[in-house]
PDB file of N, CA and C in Angstrom:
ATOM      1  N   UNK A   1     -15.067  17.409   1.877  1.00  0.00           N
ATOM      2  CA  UNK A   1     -15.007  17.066   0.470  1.00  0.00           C
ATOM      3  C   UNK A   1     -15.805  15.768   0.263  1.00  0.00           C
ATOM      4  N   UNK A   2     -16.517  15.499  -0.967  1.00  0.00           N
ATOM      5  CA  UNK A   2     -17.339  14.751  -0.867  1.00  0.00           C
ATOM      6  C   UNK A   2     -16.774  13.565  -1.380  1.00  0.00           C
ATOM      7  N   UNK A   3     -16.469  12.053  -0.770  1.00  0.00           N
ATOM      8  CA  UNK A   3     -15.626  10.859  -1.130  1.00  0.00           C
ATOM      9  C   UNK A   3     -15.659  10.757  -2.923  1.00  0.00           C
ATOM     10  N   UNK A   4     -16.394  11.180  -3.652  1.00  0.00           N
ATOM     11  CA  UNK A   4     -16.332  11.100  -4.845  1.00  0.00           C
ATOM     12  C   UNK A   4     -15.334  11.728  -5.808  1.00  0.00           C
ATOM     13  N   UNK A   5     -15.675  13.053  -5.130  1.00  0.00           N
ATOM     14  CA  UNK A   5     -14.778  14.288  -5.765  1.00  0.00           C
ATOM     15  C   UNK A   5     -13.339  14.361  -5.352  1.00  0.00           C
ATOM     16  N   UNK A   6     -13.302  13.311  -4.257  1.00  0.00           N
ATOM     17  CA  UNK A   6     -11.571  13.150  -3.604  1.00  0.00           C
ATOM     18  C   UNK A   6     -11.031  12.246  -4.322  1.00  0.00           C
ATOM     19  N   UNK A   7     -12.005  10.940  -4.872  1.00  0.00           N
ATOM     20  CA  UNK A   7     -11.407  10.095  -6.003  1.00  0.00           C
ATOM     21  C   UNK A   7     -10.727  10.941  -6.928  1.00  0.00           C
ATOM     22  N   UNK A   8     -12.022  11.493  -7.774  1.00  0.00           N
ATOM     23  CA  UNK A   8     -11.475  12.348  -8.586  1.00  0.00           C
ATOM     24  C   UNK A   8     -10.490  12.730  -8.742  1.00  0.00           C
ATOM     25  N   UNK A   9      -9.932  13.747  -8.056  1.00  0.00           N
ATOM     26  CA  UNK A   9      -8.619  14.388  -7.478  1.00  0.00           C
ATOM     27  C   UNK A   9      -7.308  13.678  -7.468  1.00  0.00           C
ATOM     28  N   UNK A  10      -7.879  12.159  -6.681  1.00  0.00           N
ATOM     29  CA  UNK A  10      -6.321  11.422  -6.518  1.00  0.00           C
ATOM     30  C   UNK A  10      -6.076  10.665  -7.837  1.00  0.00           C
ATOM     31  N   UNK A  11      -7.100  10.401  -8.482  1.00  0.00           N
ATOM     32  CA  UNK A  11      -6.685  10.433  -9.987  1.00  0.00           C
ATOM     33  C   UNK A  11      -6.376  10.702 -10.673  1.00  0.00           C
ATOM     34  N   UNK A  12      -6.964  12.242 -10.950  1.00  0.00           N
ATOM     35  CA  UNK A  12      -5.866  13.174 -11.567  1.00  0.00           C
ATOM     36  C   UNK A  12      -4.635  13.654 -11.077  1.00  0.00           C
ATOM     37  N   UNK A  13      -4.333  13.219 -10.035  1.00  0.00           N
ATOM     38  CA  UNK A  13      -3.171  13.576  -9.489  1.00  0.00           C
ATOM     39  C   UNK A  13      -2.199  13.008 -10.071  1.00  0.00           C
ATOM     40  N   UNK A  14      -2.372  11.158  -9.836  1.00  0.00           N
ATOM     41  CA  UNK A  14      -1.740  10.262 -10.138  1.00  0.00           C
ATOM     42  C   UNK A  14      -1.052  10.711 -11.546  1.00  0.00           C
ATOM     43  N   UNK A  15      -2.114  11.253 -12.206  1.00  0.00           N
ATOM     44  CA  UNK A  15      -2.139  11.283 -14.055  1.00  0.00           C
ATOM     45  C   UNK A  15      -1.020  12.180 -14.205  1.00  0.00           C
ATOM     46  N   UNK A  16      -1.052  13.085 -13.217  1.00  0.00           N
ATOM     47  CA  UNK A  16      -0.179  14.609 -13.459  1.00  0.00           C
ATOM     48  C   UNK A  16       0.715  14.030 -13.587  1.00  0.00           C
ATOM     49  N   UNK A  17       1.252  13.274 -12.020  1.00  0.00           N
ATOM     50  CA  UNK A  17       2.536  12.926 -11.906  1.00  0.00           C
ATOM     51  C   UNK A  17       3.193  11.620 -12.696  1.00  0.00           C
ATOM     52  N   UNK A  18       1.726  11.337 -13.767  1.00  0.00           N
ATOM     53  CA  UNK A  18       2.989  10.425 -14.353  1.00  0.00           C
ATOM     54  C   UNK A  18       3.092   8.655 -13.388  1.00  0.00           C
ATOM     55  N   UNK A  19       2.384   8.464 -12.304  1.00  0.00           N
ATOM     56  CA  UNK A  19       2.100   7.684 -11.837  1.00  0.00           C
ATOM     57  C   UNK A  19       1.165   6.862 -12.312  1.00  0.00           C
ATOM     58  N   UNK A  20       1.164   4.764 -12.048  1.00  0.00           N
ATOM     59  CA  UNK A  20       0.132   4.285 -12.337  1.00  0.00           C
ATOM     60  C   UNK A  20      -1.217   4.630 -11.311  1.00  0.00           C
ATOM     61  N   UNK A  21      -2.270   3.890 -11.746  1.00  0.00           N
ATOM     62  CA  UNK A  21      -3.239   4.337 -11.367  1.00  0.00           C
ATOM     63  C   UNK A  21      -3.563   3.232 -10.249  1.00  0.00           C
ATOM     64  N   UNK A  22      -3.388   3.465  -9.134  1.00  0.00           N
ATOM     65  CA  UNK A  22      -3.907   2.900  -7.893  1.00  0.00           C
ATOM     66  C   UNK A  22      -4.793   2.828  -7.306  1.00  0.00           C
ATOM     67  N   UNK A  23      -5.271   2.379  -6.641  1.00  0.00           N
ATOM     68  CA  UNK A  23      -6.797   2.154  -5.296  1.00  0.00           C
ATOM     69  C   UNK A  23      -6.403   3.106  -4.248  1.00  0.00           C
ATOM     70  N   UNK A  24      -6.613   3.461  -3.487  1.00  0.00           N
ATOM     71  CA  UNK A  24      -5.828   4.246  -2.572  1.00  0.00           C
ATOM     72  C   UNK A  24      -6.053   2.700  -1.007  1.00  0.00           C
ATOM     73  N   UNK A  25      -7.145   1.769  -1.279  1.00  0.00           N
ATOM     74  CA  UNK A  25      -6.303   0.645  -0.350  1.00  0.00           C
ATOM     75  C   UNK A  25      -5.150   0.417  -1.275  1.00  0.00           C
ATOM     76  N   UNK A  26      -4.838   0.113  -2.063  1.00  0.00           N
ATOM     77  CA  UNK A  26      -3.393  -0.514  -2.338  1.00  0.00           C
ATOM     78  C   UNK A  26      -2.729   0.262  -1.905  1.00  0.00           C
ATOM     79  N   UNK A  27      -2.668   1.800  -1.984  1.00  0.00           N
ATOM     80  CA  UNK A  27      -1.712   3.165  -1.648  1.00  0.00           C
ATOM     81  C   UNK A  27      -1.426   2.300   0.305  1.00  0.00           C
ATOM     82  N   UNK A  28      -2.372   2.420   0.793  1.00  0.00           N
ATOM     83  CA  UNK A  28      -2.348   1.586   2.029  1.00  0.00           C
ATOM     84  C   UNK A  28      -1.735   0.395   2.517  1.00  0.00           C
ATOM     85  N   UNK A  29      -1.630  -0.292   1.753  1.00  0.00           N
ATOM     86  CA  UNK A  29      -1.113  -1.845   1.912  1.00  0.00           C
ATOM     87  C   UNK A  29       0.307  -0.976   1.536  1.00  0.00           C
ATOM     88  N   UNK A  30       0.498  -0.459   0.387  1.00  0.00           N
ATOM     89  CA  UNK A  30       1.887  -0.340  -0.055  1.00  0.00           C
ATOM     90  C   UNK A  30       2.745   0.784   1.132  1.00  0.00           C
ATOM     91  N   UNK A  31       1.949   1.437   1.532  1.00  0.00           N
ATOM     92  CA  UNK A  31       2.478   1.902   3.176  1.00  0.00           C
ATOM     93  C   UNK A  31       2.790   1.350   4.294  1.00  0.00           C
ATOM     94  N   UNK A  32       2.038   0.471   4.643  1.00  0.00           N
ATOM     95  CA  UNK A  32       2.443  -0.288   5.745  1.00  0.00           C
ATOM     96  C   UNK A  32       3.521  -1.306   5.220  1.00  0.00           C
ATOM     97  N   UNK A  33       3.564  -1.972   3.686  1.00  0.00           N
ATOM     98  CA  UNK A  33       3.935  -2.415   3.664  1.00  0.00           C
ATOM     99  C   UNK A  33       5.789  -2.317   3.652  1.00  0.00           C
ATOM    100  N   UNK A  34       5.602  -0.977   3.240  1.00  0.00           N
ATOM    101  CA  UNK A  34       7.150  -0.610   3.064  1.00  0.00           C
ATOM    102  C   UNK A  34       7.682  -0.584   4.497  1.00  0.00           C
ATOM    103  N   UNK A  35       6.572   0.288   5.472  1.00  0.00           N
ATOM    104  CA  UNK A  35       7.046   0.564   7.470  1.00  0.00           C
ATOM    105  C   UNK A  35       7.517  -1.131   7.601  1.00  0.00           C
ATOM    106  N   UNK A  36       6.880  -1.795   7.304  1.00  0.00           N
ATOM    107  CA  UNK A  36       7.194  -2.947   7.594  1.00  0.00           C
ATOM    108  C   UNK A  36       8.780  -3.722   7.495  1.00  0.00           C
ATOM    109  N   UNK A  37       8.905  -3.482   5.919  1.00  0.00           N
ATOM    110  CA  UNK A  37       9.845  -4.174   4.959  1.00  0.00           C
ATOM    111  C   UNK A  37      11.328  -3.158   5.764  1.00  0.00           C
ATOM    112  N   UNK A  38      10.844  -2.069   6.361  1.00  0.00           N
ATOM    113  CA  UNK A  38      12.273  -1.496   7.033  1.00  0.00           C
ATOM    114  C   UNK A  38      12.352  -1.114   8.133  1.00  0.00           C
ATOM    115  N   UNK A  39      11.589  -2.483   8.260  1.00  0.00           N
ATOM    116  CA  UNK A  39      11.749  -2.523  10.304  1.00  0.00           C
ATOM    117  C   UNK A  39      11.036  -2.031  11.308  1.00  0.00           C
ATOM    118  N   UNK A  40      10.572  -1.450  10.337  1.00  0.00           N
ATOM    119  CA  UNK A  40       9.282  -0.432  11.701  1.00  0.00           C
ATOM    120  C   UNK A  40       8.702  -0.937  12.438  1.00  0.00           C
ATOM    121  N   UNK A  41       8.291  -0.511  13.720  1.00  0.00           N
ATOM    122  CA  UNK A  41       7.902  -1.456  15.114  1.00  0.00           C
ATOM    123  C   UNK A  41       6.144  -2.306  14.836  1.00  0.00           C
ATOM    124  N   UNK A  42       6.101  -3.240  14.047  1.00  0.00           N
ATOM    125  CA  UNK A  42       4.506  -3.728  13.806  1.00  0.00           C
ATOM    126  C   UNK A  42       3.570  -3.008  14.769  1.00  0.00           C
ATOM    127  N   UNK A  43       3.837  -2.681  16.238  1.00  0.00           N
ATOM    128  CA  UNK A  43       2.853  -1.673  16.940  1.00  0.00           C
ATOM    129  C   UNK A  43       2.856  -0.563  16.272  1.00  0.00           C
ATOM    130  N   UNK A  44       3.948   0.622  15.970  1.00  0.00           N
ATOM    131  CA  UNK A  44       3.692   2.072  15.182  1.00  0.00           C
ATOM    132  C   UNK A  44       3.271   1.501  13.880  1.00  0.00           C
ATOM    133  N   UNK A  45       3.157   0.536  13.494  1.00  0.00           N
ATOM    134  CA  UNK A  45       2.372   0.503  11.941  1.00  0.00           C
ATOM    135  C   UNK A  45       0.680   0.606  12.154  1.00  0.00           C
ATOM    136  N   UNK A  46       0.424  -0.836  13.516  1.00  0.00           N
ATOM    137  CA  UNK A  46      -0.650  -1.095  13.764  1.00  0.00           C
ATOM    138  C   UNK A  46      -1.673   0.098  13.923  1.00  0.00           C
ATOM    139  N   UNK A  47      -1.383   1.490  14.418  1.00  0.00           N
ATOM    140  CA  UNK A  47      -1.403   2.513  15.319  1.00  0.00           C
ATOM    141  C   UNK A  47      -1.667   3.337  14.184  1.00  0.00           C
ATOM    142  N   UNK A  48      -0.487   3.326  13.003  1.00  0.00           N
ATOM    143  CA  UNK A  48      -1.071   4.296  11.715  1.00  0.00           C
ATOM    144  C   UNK A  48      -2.100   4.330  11.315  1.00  0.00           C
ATOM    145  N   UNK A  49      -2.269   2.770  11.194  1.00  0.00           N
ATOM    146  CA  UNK A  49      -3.005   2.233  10.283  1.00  0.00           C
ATOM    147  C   UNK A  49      -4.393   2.007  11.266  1.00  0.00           C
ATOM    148  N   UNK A  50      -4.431   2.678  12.389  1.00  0.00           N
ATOM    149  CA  UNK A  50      -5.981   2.530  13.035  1.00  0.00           C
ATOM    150  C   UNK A  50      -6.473   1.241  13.532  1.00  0.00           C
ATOM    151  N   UNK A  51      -5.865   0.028  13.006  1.00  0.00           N
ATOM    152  CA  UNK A  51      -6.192  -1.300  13.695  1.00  0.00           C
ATOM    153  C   UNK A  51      -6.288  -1.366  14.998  1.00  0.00           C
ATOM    154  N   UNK A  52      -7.235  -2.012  15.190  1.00  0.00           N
ATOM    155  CA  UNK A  52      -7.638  -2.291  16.818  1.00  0.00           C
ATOM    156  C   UNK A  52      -6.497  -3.067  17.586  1.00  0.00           C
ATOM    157  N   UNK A  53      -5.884  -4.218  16.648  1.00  0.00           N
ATOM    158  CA  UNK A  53      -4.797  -4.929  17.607  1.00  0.00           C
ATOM    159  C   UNK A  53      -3.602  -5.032  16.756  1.00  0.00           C
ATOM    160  N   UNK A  54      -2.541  -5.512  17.106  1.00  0.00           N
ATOM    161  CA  UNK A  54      -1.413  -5.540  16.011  1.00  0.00           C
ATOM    162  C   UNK A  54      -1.407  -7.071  15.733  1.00  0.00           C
ATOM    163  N   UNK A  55      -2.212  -7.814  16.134  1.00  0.00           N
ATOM    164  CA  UNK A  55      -2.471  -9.016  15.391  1.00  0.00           C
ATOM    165  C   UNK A  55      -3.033  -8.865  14.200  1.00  0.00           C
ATOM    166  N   UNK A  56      -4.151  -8.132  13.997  1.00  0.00           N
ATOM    167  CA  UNK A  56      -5.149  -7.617  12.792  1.00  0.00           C
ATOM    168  C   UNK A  56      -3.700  -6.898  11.873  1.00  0.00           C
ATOM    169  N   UNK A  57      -2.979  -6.260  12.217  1.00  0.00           N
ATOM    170  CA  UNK A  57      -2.007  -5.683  11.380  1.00  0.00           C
ATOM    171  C   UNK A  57      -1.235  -7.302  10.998  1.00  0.00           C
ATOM    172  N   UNK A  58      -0.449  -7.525  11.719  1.00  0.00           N
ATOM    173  CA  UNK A  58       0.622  -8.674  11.291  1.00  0.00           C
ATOM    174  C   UNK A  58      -0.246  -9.536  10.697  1.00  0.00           C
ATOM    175  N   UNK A  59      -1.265 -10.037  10.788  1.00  0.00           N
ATOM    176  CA  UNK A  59      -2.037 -11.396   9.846  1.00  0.00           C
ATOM    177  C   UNK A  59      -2.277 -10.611   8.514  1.00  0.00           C
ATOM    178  N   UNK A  60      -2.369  -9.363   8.093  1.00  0.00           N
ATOM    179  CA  UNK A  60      -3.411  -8.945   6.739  1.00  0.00           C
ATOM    180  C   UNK A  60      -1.360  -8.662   6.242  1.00  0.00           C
ATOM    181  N   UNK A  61      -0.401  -8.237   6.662  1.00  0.00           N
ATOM    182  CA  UNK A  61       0.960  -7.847   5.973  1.00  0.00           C
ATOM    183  C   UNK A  61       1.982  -9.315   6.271  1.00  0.00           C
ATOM    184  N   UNK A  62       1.566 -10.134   7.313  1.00  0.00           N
ATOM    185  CA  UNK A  62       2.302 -11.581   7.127  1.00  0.00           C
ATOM    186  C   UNK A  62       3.583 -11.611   6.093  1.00  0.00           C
ATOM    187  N   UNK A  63       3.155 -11.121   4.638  1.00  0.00           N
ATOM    188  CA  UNK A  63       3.719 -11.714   3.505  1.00  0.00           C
ATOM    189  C   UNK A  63       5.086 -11.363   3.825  1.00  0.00           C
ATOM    190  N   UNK A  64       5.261  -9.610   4.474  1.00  0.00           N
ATOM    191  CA  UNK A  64       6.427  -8.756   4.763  1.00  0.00           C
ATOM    192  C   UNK A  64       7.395  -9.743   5.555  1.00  0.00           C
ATOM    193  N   UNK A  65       6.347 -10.463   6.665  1.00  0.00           N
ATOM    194  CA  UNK A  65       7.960 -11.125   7.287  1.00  0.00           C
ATOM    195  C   UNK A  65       8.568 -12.282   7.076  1.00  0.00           C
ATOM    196  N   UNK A  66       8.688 -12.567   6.256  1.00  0.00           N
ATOM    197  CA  UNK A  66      10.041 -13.554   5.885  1.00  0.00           C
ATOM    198  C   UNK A  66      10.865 -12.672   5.923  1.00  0.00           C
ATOM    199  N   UNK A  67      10.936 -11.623   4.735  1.00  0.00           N
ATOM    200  CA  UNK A  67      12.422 -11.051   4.893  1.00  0.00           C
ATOM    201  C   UNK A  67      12.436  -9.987   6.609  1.00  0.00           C
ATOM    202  N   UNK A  68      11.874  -9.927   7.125  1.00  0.00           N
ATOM    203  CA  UNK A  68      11.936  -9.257   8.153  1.00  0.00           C
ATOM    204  C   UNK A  68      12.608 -10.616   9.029  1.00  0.00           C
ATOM    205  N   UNK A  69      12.110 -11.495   8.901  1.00  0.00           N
ATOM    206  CA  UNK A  69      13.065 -12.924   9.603  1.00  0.00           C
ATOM    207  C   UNK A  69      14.193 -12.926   9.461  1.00  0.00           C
ATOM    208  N   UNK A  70      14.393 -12.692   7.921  1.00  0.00           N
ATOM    209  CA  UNK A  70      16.253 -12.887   7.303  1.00  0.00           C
ATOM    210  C   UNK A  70      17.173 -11.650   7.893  1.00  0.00           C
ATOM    211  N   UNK A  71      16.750 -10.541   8.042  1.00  0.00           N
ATOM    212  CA  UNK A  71      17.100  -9.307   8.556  1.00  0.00           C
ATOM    213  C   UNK A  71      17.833  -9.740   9.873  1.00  0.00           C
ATOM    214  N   UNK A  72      16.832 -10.402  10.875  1.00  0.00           N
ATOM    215  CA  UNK A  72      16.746 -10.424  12.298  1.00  0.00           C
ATOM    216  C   UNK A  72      17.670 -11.745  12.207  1.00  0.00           C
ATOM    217  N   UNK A  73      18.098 -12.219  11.361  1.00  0.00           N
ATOM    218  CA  UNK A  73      19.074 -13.627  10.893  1.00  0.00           C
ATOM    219  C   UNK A  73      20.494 -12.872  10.936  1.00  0.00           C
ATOM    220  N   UNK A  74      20.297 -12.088  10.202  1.00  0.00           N
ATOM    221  CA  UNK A  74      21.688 -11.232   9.423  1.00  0.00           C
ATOM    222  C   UNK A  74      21.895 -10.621  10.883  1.00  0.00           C
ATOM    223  N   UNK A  75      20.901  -9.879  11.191  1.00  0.00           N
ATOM    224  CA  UNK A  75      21.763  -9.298  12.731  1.00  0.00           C
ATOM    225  C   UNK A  75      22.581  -9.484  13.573  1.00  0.00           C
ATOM    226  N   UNK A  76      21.701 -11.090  13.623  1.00  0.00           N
ATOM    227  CA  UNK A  76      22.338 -11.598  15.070  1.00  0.00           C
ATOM    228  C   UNK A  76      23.578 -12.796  14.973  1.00  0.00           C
ATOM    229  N   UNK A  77      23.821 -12.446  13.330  1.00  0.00           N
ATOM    230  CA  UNK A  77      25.072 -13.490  12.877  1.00  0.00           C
ATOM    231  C   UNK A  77      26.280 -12.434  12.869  1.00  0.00           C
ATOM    232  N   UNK A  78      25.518 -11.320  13.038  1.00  0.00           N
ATOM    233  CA  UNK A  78      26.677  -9.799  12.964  1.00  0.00           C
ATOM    234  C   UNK A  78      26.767  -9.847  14.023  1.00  0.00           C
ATOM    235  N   UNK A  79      26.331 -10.249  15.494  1.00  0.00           N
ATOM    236  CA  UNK A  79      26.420  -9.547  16.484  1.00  0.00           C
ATOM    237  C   UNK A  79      27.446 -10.803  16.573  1.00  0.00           C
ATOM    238  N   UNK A  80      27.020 -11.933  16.513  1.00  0.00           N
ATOM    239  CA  UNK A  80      27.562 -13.300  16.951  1.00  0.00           C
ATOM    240  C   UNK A  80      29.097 -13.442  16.595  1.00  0.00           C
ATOM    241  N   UNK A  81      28.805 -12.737  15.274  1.00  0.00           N
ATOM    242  CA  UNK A  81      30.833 -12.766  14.638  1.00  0.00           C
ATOM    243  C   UNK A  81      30.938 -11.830  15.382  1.00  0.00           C
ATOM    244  N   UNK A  82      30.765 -10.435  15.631  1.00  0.00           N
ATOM    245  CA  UNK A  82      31.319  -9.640  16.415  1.00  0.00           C
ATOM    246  C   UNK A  82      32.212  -9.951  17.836  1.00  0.00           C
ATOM    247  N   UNK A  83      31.004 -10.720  18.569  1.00  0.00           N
ATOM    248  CA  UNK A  83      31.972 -11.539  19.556  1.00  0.00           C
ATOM    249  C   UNK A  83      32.445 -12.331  19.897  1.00  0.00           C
ATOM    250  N   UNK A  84      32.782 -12.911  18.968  1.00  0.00           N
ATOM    251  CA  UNK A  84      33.803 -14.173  18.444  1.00  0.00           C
ATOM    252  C   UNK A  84      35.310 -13.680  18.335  1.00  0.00           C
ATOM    253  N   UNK A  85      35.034 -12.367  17.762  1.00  0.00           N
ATOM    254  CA  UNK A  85      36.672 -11.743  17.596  1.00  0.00           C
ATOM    255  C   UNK A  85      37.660 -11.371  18.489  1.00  0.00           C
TER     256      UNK A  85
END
């Protein structure tokens, strides 16, 4: 299919469904970004997403881990009360 006529397509797609109208990099960012936001292993993202290293992944999605920090906060304050009891 010729890259033009696939625009095409994912545009009208978008339109059908009633969706805003996206880049399909943003469609991208907003993929990894979600694998990210729910834990997914930064290597199986890196790997989707074709990057050569998972440094190149974690520096361009960075923004994702703070709350991926607070997560790994919350865990280990669950594990910590756990064996306290």
């Amino acid at each position: 299919m010729h890259p033009r006529n696939f625009l095409r397509t994912f545009k009208s797609l978008l339109q059908e469904a009633n969706l805003p109208m996206v880049s399909l990099h943003a469609l991208r960012h907003s993929y990894a970004t979600l694998l990210l936001a729910e834990g997914e292993n930064p290597r199986v993202v890196q790997e989707l997403l074709g990057h050569s290293t998972v440094t190149t992944t974690l520096g361009i999605y960075s923004r994702v881990l703070p709350s991926l920090k607070q997560q790994a906060v919350k865990k280990v304050e669950r594990i910590l009360g756990e064996n306290n009891v």
